[in-house]
Protein backbone atom coordinates (compact mmCIF):
# COMPACT_ATOMS: atom_id res chain seq x y z
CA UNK A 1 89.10 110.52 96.56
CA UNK A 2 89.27 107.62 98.43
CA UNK A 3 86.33 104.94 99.49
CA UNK A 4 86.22 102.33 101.22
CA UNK A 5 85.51 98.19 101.47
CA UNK A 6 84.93 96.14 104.95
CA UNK A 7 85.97 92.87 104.61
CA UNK A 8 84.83 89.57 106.90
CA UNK A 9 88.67 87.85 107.82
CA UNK A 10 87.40 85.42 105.02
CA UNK A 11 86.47 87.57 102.84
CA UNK A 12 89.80 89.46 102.90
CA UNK A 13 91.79 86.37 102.49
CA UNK A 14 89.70 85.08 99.38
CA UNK A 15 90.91 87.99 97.86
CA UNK A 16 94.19 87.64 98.63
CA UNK A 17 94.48 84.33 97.46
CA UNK A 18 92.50 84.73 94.41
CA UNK A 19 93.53 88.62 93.38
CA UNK A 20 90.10 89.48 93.01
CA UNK A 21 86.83 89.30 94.44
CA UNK A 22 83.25 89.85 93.29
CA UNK A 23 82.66 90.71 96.90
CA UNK A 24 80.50 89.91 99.75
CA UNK A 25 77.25 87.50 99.47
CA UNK A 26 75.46 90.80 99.59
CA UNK A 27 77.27 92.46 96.42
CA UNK A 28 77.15 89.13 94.33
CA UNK A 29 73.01 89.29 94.93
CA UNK A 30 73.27 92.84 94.10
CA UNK A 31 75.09 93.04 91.61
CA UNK A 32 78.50 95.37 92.37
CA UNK A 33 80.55 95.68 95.15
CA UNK A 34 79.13 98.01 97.87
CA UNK A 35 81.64 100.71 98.98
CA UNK A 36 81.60 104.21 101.27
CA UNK A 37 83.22 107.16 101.83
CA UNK A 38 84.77 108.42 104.49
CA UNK A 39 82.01 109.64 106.00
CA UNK A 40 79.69 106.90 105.30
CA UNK A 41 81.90 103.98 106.84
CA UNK A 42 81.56 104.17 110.15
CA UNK A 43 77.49 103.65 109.68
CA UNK A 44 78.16 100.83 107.36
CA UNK A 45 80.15 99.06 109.73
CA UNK A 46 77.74 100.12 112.39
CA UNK A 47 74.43 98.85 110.55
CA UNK A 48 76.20 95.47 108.77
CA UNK A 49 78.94 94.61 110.70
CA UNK A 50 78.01 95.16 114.15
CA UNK A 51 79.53 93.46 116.88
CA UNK A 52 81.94 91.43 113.99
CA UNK A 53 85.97 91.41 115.12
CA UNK A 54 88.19 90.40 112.58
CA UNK A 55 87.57 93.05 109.79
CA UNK A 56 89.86 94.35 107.44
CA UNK A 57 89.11 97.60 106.65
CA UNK A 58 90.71 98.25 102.52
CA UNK A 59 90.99 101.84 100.76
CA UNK A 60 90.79 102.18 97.10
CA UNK A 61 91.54 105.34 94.99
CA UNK A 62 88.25 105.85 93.10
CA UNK A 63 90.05 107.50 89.77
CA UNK A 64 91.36 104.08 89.59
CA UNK A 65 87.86 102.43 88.87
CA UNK A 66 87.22 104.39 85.80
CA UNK A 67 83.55 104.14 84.44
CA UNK A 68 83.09 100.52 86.18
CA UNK A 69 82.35 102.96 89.54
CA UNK A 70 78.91 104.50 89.96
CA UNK A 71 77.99 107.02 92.12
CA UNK A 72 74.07 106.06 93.18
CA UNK A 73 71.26 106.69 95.63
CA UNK A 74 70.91 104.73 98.90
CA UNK A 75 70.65 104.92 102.65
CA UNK A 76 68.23 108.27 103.11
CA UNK A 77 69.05 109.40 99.14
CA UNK A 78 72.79 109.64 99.67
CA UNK A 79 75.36 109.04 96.96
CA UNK A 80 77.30 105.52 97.61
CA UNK A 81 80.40 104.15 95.23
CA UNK A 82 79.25 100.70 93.43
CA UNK A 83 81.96 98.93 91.56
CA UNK A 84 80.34 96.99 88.56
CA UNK A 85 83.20 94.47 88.11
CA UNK A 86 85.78 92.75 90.42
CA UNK A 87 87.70 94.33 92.59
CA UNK A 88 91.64 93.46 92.20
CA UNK A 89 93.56 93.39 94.96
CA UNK A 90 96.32 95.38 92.67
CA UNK A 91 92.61 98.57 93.07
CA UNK A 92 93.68 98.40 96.78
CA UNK A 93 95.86 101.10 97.96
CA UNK A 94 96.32 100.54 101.86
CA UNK A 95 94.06 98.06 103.99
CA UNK A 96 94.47 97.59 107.95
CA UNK A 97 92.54 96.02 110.47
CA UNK A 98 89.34 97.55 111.73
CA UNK A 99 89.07 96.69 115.43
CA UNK A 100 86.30 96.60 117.63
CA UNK A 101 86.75 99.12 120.47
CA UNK A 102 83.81 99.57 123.50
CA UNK A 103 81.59 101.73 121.33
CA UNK A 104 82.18 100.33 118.25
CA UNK A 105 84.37 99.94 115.21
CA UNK A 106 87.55 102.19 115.43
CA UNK A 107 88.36 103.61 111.78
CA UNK A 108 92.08 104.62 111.63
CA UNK A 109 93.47 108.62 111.40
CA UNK A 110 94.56 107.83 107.74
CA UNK A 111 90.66 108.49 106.68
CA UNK A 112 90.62 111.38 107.91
């Protein structure tokens, strides 16, 4: 299964220059790395990136995590993936730019 990490520009190339990343201000006060599904993306970008161009938009197998990946309750009781240590950039499997169309983010075909 995959999941999913939105990156700031900045963000993204921290990690690329470094290899890893604790993540966000936002993960580093709480804790792990926030990631979603599929499903759960396109409100994530909606509710914390709104309005931001510039985003990279990075896939990550989640067998790859092992036990450092939690499954746990958020938004409305859903299930989101929380990565308790850094994420490597080697964890990343494909990551593209997330552009900002007229009604929004637009997510590429490869999630679906």
């Amino acid at each position: 299964m995959m999941i999913y990490k939105i990156f700031r520009a900045e963000e993204w190339q921290a990690l690329e220059t470094a290899g890893e990343t604790a993540g966000a201000p936002v993960d580093v006060a709480d804790g792990f790395i926030h990631f979603s599904t599929a499903g759960q993306a396109p409100e994530t970008a909606a509710r914390h990136f709104a309005g931001e161009s510039g985003l990279v938009l990075a896939a990550v197998d989640a067998t790859r995590l092992g036990d450092a990946l939690k499954w746990e309750p958020s938004r409305g009781g859903a299930l989101f993936p929380h990565l308790y240590r850094p994420l490597r950039r080697n964890d990343i499997c494909w990551a593209c730019p997330l552009p900002l169309g007229p009604t929004g983010h637009e997510f590429p075909d490869a999630m679906q």
